[in-house]
C-alpha atoms as a PDB file:
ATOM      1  CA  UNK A   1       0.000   0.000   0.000  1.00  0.00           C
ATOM      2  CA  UNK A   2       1.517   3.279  -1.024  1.00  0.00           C
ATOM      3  CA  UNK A   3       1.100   7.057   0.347  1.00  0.00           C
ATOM      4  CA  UNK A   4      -0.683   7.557  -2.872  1.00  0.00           C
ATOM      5  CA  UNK A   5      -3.114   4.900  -1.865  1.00  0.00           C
ATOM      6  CA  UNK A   6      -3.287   6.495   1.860  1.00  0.00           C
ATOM      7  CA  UNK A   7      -3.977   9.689   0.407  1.00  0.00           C
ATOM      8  CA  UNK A   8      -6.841   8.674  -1.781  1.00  0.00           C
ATOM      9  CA  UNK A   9      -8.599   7.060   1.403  1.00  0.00           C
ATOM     10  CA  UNK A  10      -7.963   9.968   3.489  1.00  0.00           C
ATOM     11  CA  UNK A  11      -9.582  12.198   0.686  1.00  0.00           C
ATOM     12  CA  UNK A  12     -12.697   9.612   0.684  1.00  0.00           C
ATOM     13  CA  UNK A  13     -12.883   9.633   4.878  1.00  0.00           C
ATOM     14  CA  UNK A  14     -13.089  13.550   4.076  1.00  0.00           C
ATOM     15  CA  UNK A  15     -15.498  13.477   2.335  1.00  0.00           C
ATOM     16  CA  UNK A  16     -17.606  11.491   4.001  1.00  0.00           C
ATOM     17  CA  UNK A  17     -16.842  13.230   7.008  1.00  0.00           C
ATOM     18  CA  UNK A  18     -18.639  16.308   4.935  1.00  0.00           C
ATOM     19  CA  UNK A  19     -21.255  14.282   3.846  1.00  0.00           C
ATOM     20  CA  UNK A  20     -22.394  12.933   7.441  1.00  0.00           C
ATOM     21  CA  UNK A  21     -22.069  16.577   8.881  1.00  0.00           C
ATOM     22  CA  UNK A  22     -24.244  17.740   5.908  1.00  0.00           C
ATOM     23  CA  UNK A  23     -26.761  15.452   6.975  1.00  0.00           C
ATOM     24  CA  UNK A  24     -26.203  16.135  10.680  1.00  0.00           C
ATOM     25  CA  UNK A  25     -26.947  20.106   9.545  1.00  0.00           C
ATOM     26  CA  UNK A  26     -30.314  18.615   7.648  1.00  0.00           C
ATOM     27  CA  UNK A  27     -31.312  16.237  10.555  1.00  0.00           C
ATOM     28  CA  UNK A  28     -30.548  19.378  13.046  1.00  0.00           C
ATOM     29  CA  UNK A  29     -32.906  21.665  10.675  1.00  0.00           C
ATOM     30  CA  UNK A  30     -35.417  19.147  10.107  1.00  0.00           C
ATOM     31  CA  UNK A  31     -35.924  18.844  14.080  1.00  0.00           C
ATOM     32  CA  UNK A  32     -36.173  22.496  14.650  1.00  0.00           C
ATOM     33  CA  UNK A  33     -38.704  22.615  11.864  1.00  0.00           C
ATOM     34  CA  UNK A  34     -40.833  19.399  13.584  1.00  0.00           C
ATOM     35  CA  UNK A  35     -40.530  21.140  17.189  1.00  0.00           C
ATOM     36  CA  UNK A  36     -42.531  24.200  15.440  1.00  0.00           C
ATOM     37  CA  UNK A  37     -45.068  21.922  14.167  1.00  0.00           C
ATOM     38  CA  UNK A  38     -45.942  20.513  17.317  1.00  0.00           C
ATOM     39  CA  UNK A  39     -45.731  24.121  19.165  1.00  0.00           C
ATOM     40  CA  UNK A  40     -47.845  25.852  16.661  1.00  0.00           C
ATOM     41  CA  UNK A  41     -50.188  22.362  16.918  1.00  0.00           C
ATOM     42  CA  UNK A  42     -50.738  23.045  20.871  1.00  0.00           C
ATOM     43  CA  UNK A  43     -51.247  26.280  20.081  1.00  0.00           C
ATOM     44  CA  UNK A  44     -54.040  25.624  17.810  1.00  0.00           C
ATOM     45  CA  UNK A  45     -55.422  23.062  19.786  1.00  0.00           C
ATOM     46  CA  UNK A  46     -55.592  25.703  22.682  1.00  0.00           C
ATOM     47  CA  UNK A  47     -57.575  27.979  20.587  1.00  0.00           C
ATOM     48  CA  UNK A  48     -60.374  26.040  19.912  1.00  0.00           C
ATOM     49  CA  UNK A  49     -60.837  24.550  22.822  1.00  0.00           C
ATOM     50  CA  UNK A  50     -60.212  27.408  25.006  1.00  0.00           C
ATOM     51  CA  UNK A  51     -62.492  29.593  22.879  1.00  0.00           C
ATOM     52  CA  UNK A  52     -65.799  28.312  25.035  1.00  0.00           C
ATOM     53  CA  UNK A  53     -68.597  26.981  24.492  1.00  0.00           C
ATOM     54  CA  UNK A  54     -71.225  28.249  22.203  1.00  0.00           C
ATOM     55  CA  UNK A  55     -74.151  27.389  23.032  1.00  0.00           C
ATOM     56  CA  UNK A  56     -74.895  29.896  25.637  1.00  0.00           C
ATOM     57  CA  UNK A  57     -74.087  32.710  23.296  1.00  0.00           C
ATOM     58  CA  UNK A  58     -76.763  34.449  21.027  1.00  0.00           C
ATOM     59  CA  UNK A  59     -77.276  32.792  17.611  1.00  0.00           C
ATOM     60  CA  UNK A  60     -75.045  34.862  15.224  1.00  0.00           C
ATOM     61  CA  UNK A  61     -72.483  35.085  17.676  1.00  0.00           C
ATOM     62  CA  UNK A  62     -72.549  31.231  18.345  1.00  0.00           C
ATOM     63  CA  UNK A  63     -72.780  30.188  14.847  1.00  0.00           C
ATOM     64  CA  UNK A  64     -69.761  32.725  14.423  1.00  0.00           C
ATOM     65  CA  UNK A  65     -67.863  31.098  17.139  1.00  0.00           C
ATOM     66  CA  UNK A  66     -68.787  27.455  15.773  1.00  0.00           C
ATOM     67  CA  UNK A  67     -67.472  28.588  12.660  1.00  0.00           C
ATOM     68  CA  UNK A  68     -64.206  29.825  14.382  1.00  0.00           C
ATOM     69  CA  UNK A  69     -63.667  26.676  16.108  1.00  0.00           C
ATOM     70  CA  UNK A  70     -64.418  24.245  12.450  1.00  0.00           C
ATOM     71  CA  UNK A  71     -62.069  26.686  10.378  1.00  0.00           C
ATOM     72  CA  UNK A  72     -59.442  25.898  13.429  1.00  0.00           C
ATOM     73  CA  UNK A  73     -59.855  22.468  13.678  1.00  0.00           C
ATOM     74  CA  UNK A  74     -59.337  21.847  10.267  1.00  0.00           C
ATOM     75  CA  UNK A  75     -56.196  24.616  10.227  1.00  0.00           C
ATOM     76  CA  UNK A  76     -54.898  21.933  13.128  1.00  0.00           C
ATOM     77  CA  UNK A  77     -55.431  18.715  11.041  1.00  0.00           C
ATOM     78  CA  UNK A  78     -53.702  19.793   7.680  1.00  0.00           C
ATOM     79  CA  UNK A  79     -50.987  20.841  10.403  1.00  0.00           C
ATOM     80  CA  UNK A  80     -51.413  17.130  12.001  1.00  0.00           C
ATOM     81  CA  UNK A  81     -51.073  16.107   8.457  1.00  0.00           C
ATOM     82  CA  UNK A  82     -47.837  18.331   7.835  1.00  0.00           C
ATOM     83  CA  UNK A  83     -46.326  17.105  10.699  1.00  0.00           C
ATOM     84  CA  UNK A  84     -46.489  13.490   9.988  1.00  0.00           C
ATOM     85  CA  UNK A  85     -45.536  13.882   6.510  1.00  0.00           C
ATOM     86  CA  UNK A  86     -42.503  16.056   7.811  1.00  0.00           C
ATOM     87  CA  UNK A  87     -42.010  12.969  10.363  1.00  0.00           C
ATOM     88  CA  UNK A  88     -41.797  10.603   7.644  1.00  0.00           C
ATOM     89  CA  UNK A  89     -39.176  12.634   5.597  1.00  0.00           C
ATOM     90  CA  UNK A  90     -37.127  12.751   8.791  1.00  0.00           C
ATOM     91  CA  UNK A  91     -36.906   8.847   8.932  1.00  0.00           C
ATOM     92  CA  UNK A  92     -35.855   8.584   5.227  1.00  0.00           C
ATOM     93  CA  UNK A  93     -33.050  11.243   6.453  1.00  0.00           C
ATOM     94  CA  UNK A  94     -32.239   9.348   9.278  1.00  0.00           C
ATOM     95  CA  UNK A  95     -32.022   6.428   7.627  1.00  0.00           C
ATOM     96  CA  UNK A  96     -29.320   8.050   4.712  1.00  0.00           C
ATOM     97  CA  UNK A  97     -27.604   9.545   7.656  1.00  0.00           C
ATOM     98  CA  UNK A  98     -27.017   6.380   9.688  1.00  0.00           C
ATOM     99  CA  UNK A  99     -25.778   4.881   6.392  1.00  0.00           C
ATOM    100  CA  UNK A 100     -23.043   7.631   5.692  1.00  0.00           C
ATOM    101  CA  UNK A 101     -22.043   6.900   9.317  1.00  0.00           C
ATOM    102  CA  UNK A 102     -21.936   3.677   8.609  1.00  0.00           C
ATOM    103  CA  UNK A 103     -19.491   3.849   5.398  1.00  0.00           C
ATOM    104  CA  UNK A 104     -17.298   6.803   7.132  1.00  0.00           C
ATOM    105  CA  UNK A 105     -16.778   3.898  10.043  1.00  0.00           C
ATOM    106  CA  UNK A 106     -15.779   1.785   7.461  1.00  0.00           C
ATOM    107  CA  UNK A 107     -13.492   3.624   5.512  1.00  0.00           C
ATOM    108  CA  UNK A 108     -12.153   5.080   8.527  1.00  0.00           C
ATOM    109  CA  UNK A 109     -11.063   1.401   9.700  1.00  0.00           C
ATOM    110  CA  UNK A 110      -9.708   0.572   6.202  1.00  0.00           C
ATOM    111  CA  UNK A 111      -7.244   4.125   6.368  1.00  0.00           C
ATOM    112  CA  UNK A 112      -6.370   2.993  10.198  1.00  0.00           C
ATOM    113  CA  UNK A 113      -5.905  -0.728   8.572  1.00  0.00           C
ATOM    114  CA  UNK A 114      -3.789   0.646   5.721  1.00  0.00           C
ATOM    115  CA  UNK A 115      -1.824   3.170   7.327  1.00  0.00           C
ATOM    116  CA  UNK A 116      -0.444   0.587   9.952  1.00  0.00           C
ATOM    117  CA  UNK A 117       0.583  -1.654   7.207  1.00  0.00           C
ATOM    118  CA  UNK A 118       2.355   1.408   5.737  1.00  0.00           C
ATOM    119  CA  UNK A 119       3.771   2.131   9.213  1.00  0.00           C
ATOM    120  CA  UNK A 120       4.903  -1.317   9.392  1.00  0.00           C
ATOM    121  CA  UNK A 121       6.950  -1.528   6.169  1.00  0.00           C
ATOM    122  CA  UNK A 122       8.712   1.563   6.780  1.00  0.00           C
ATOM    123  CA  UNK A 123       9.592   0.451   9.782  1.00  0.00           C
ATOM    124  CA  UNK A 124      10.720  -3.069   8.672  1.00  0.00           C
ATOM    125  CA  UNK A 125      12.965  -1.182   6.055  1.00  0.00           C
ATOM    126  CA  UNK A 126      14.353   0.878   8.030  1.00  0.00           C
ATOM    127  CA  UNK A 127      14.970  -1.809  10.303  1.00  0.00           C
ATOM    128  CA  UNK A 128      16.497  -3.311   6.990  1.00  0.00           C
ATOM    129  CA  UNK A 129      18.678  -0.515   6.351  1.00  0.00           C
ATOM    130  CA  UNK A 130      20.130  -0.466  10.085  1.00  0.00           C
ATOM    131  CA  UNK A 131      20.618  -3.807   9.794  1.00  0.00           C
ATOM    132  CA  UNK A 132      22.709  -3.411   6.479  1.00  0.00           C
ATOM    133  CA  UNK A 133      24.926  -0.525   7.953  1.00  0.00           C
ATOM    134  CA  UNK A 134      25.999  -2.502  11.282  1.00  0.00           C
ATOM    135  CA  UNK A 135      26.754  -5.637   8.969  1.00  0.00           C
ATOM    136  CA  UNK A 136      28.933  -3.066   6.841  1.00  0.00           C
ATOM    137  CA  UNK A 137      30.469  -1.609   9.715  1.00  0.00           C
ATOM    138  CA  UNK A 138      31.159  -4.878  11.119  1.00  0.00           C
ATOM    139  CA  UNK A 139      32.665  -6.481   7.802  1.00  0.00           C
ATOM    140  CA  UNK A 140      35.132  -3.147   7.252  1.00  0.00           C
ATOM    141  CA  UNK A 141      35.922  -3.522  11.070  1.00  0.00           C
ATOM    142  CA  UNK A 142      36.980  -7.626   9.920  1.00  0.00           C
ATOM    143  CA  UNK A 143      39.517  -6.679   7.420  1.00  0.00           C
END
């Protein structure tokens, strides 16, 4: 295994590096985005059903405030319906996140893998070379 080799796998752990913090970012954005969902849902849910009940009220104003509360309710369940759908997308982006992990782990183990063998033969042939200069030094110290 060369440097050249070491290099490329270092540029690929890069990038996948990038590519899980990308998704990290997305995940992280996607999370705020659900939180406000659900806030703005308990928000909506607290309107209608803090807004009282109509039937004590005159007519117009009851129909008015039955009105209120329908147009609400149904703001609330395309909301329900946005969240879930937003809930969905974030398991297809966890899923694509957990498998860049997964192949930065990977890679990552292959570089450590591949640089040790790398470490290993320069050592060995350096080892080599030491080797060759004491038997030198010890044949010119025979003659």
């Amino acid at each position: 295994m060369s440097q050249h080799n070491i290099r490329n796998l270092t540029t690929l752990v890069s990038l996948r590096n990038t590519e899980v913090e990308r998704l990290q970012t997305e995940m992280a954005e996607k999370t705020s985005l659900r939180d406000r969902y659900q806030k703005n849902l308990e928000r909506l849910t607290g309107l209608y059903t803090n807004s009282g009940a109509s039937g004590n009220l005159h007519p117009a104003l009851a129909g008015n405030c039955g009105d209120y509360k329908q147009a609400v309710m149904r703001m609330a369940d395309s909301h329900r319906l946005d969240l879930h759908m937003h809930e969905a997308d974030m398991a297809v982006s966890q899923q694509a996140l957990n498998a860049a992990w997964a192949k930065r782990e990977v890679l990552g183990k292959v570089l450590d893998k591949q640089q040790k063998v790398v470490l290993k033969e320069q050592n060995a042939k350096e080892r080599k070379q030491h080797d060759d200069l004491a038997t030198q030094l010890w044949l010119r110290s025979q003659k």
